[in-house]
N, C-alpha and C. Protein backbone atom coordinates (compact mmCIF):
# COMPACT_ATOMS: atom_id res chain seq x y z
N UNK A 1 -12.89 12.84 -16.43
CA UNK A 1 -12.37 11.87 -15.49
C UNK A 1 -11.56 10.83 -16.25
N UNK A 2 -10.58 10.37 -15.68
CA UNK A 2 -9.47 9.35 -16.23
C UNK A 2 -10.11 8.36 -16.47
N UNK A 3 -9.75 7.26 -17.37
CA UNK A 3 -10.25 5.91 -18.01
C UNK A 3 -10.09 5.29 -17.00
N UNK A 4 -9.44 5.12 -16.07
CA UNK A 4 -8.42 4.24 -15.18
C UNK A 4 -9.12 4.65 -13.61
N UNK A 5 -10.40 5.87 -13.53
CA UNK A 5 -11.01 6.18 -12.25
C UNK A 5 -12.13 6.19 -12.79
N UNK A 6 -13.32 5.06 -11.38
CA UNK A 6 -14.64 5.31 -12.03
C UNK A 6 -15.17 5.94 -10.80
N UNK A 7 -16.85 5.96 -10.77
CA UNK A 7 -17.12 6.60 -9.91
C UNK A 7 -18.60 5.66 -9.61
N UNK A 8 -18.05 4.94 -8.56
CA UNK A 8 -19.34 4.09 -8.55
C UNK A 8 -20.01 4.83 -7.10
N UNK A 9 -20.99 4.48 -7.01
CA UNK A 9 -22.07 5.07 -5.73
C UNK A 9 -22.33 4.48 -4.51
N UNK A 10 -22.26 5.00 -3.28
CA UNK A 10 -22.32 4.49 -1.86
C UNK A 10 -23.68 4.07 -1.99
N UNK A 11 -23.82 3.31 -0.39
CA UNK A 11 -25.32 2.50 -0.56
C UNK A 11 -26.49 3.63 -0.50
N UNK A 12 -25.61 5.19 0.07
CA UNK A 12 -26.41 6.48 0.30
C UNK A 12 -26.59 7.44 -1.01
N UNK A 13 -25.99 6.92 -2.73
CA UNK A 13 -26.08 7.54 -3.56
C UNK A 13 -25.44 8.34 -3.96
N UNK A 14 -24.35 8.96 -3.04
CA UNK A 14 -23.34 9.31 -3.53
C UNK A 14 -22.27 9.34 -3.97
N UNK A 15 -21.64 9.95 -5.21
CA UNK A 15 -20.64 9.24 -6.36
C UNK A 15 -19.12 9.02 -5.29
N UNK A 16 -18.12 8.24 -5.49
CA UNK A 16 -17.06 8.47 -4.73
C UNK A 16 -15.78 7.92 -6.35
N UNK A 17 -14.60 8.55 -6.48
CA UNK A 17 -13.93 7.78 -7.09
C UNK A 17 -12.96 6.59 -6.22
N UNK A 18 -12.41 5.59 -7.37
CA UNK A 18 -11.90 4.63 -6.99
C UNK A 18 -11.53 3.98 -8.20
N UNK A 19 -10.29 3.85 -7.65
CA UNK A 19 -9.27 3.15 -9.01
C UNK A 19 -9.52 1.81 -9.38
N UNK A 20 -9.02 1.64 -10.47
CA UNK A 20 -9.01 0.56 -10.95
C UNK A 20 -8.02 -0.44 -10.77
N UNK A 21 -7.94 -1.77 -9.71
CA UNK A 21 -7.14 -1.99 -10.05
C UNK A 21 -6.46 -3.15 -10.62
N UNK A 22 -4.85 -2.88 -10.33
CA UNK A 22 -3.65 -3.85 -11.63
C UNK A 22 -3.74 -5.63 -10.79
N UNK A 23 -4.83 -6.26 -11.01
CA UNK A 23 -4.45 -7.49 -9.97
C UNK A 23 -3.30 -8.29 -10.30
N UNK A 24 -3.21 -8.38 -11.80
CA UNK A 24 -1.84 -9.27 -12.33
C UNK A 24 -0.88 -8.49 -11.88
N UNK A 25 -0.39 -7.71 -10.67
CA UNK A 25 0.34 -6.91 -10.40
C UNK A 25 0.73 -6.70 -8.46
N UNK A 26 -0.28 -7.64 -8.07
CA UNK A 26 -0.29 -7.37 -7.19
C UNK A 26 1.02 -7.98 -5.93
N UNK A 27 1.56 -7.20 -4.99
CA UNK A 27 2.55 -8.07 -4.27
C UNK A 27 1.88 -7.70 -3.00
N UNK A 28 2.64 -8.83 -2.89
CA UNK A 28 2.02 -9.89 -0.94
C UNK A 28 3.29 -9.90 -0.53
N UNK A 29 3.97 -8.64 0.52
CA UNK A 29 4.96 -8.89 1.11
C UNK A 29 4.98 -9.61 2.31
N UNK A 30 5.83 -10.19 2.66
CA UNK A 30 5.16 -11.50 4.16
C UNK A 30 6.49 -10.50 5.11
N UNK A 31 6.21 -10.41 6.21
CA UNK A 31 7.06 -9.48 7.08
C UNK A 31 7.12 -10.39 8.56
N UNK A 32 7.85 -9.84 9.50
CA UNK A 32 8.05 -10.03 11.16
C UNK A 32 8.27 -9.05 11.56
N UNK A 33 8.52 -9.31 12.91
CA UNK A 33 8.79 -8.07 13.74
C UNK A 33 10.40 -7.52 14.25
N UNK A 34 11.27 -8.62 13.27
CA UNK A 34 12.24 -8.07 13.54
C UNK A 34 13.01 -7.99 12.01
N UNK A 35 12.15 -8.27 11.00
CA UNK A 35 13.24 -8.23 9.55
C UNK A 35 12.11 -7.49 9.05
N UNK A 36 12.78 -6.23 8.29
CA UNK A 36 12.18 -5.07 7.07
C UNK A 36 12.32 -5.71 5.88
N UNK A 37 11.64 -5.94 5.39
CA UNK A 37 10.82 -6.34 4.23
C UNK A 37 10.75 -5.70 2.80
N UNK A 38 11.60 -5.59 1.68
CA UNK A 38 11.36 -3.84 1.00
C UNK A 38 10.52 -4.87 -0.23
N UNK A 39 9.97 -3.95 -1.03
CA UNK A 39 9.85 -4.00 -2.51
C UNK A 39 10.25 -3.86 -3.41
N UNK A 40 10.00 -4.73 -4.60
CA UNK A 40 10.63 -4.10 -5.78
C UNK A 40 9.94 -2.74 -5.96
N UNK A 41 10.18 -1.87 -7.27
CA UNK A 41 9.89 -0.59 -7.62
C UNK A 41 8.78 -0.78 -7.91
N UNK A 42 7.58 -0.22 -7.47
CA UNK A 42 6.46 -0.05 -7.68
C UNK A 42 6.17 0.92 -8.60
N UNK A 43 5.66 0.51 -10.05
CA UNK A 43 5.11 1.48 -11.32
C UNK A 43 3.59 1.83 -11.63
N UNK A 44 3.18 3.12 -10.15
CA UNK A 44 2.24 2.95 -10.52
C UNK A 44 1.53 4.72 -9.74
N UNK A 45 0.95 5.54 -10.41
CA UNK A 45 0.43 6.43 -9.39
C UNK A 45 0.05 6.31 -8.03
N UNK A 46 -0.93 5.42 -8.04
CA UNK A 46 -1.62 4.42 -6.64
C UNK A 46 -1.61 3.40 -6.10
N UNK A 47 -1.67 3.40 -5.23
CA UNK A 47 -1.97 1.97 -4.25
C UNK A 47 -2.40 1.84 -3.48
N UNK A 48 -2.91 0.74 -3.30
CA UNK A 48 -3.65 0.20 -1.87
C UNK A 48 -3.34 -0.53 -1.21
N UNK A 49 -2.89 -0.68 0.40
CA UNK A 49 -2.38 -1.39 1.21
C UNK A 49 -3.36 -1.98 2.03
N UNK A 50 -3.38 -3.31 2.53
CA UNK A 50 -3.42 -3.69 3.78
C UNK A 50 -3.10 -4.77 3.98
N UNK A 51 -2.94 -4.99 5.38
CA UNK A 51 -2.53 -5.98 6.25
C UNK A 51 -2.58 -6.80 7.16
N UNK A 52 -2.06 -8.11 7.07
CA UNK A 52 -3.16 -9.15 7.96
C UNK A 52 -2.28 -9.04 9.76
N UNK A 53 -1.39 -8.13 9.76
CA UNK A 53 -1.44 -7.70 11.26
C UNK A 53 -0.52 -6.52 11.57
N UNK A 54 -0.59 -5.54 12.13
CA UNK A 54 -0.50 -4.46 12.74
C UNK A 54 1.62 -4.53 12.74
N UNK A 55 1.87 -3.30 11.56
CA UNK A 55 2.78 -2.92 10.70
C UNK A 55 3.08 -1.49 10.74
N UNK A 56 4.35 -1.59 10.60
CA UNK A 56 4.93 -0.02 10.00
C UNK A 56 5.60 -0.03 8.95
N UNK A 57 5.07 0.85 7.84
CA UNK A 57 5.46 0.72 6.36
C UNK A 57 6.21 2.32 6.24
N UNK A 58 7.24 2.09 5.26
CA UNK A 58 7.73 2.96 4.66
C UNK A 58 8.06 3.46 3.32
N UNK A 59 7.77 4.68 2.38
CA UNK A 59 7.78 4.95 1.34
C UNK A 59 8.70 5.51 0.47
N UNK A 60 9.63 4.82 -0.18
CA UNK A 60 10.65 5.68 -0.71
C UNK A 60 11.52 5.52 -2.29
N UNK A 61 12.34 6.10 -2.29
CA UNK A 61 13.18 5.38 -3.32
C UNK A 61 14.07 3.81 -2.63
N UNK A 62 14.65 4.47 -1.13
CA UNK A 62 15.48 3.56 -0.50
C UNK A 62 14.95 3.16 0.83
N UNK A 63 13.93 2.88 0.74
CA UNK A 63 12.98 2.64 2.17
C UNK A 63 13.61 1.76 3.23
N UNK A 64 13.55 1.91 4.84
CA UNK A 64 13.56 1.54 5.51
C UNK A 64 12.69 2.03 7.01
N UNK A 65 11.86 1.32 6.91
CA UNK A 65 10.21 0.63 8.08
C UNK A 65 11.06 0.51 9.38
N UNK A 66 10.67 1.34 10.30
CA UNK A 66 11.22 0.84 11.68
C UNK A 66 9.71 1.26 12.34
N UNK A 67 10.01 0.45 13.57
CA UNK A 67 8.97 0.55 14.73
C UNK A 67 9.31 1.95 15.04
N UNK A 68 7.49 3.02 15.00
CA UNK A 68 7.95 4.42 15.31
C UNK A 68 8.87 5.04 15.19
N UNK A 69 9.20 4.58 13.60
CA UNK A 69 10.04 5.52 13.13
C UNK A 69 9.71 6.71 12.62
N UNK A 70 10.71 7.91 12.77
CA UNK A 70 10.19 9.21 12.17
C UNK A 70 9.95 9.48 10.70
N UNK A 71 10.41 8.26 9.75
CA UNK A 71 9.88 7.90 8.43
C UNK A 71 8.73 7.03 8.11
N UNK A 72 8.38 6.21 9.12
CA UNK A 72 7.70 5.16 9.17
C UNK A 72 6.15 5.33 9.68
N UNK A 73 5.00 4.65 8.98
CA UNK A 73 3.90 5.27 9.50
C UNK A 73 2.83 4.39 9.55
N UNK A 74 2.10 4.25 10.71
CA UNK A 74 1.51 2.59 11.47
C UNK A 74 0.56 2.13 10.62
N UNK A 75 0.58 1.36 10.31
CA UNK A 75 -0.72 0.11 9.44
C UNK A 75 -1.66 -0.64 10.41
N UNK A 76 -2.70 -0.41 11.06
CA UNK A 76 -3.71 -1.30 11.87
C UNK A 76 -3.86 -2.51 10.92
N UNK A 77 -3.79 -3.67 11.02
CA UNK A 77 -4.17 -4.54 10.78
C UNK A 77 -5.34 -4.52 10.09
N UNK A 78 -5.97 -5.05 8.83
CA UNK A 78 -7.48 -5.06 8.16
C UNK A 78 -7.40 -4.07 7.55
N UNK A 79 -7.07 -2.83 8.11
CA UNK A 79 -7.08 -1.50 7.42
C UNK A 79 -7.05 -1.20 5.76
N UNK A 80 -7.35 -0.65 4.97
CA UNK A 80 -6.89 -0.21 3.97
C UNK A 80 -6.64 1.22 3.63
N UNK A 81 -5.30 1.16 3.38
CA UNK A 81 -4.98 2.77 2.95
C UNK A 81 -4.58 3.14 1.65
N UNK A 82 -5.10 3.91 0.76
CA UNK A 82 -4.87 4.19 -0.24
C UNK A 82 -4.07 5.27 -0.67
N UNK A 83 -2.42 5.70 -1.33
CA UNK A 83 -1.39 6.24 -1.22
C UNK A 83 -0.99 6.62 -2.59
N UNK A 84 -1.20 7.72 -3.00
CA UNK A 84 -0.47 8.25 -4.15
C UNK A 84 1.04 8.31 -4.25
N UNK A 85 1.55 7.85 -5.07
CA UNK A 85 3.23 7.60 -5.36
C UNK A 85 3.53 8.97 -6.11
N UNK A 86 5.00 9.42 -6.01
CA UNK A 86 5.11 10.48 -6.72
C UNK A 86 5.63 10.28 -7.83
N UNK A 87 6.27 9.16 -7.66
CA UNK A 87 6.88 8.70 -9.26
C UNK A 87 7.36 7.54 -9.25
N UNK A 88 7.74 6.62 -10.25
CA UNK A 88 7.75 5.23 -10.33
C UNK A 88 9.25 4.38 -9.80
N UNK A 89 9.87 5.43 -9.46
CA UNK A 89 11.23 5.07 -8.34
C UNK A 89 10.90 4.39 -6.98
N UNK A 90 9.35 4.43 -6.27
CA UNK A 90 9.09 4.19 -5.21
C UNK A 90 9.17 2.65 -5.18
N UNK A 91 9.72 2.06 -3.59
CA UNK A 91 9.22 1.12 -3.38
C UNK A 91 8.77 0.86 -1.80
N UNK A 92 8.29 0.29 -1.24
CA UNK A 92 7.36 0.18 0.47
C UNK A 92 8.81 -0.85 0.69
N UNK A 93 8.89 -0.72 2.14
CA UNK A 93 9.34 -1.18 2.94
C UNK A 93 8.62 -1.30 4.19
N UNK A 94 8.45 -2.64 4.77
CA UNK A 94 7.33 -3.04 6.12
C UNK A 94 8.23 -3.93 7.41
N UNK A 95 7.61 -3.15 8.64
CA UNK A 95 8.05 -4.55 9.58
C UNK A 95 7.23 -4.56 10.76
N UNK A 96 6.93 -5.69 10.95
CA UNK A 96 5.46 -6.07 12.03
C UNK A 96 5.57 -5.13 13.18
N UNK A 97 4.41 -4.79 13.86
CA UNK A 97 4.09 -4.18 15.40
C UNK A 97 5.19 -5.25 16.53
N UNK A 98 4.20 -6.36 16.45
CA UNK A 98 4.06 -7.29 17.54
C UNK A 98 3.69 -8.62 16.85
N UNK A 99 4.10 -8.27 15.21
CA UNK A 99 3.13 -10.33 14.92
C UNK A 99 3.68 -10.14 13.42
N UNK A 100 4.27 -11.12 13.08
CA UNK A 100 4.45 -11.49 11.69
C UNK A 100 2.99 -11.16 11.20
N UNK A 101 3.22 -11.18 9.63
CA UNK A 101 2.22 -10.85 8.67
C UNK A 101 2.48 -10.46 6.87
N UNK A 102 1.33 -10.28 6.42
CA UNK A 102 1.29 -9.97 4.96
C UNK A 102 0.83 -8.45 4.44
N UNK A 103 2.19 -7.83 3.77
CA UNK A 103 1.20 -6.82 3.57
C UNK A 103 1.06 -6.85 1.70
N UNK A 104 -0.67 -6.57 1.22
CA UNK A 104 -0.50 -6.85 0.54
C UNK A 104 -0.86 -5.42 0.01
N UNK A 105 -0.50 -5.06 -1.53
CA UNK A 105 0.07 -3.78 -2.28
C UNK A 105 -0.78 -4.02 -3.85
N UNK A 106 -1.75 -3.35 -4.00
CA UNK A 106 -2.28 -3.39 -5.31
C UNK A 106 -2.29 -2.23 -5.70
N UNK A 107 -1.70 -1.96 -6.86
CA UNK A 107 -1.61 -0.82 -7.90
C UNK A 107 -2.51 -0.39 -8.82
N UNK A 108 -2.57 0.39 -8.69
CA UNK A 108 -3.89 1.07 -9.89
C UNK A 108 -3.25 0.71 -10.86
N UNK A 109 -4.45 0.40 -12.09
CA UNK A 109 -3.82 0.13 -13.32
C UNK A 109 -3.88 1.42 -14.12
N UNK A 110 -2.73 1.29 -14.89
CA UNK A 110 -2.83 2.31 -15.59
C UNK A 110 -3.88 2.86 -17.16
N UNK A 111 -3.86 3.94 -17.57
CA UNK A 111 -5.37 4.27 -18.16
C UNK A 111 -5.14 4.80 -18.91
């Protein structure tokens, strides 16, 4: 197993992995519901998203987040989703449901 994945245990004992992650790294994109939001290039295998209100994010080299878009794919609010990158060209692009908000993006550190 990678330096950079441990494997800590549910309250039921069983092992699960989970990254480590880059906090000096982390971005807090602030979004609305009518301006897309992109990122810089994200350098990192993984990440973890969530958000303080109900979003559509997009993943790319040249991203662009639309409401139900056929690139674009819904963020519930609170949620956390965790997203393997394919390579370090990627960056998220976000834009609110129905409510301004933050989405915030932590990267696994690397190992």
């Amino acid at each position: 197993m990678s330096a950079d994945i441990l494997s800590p245990y549910s309250t039921g004992g069983h092992a699960f992995p989970a990254a480590v992650g880059d906090f000096s790294n982390v971005l807090n994109l602030s979004f609305t519901t009518s301006l897309v939001t992109a990122s810089t290039t994200i350098d990192a295998a993984l990440i973890t998203l969530t958000a303080t209100a109900d979003c559509w994010i997009s993943v790319g080299s040249s991203p662009t987040a639309a409401k139900a878009g056929s690139s674009s794919f819904f963020l519930p609010a609170k949620t956390v989703l965790h997203l393997a990158l394919p390579d370090s060209t990627q960056k998220i692009s976000v834009i609110g449901d129905s409510a301004s908000g933050t989405l915030s993006v932590l990267p696994a550190a690397k190992g």
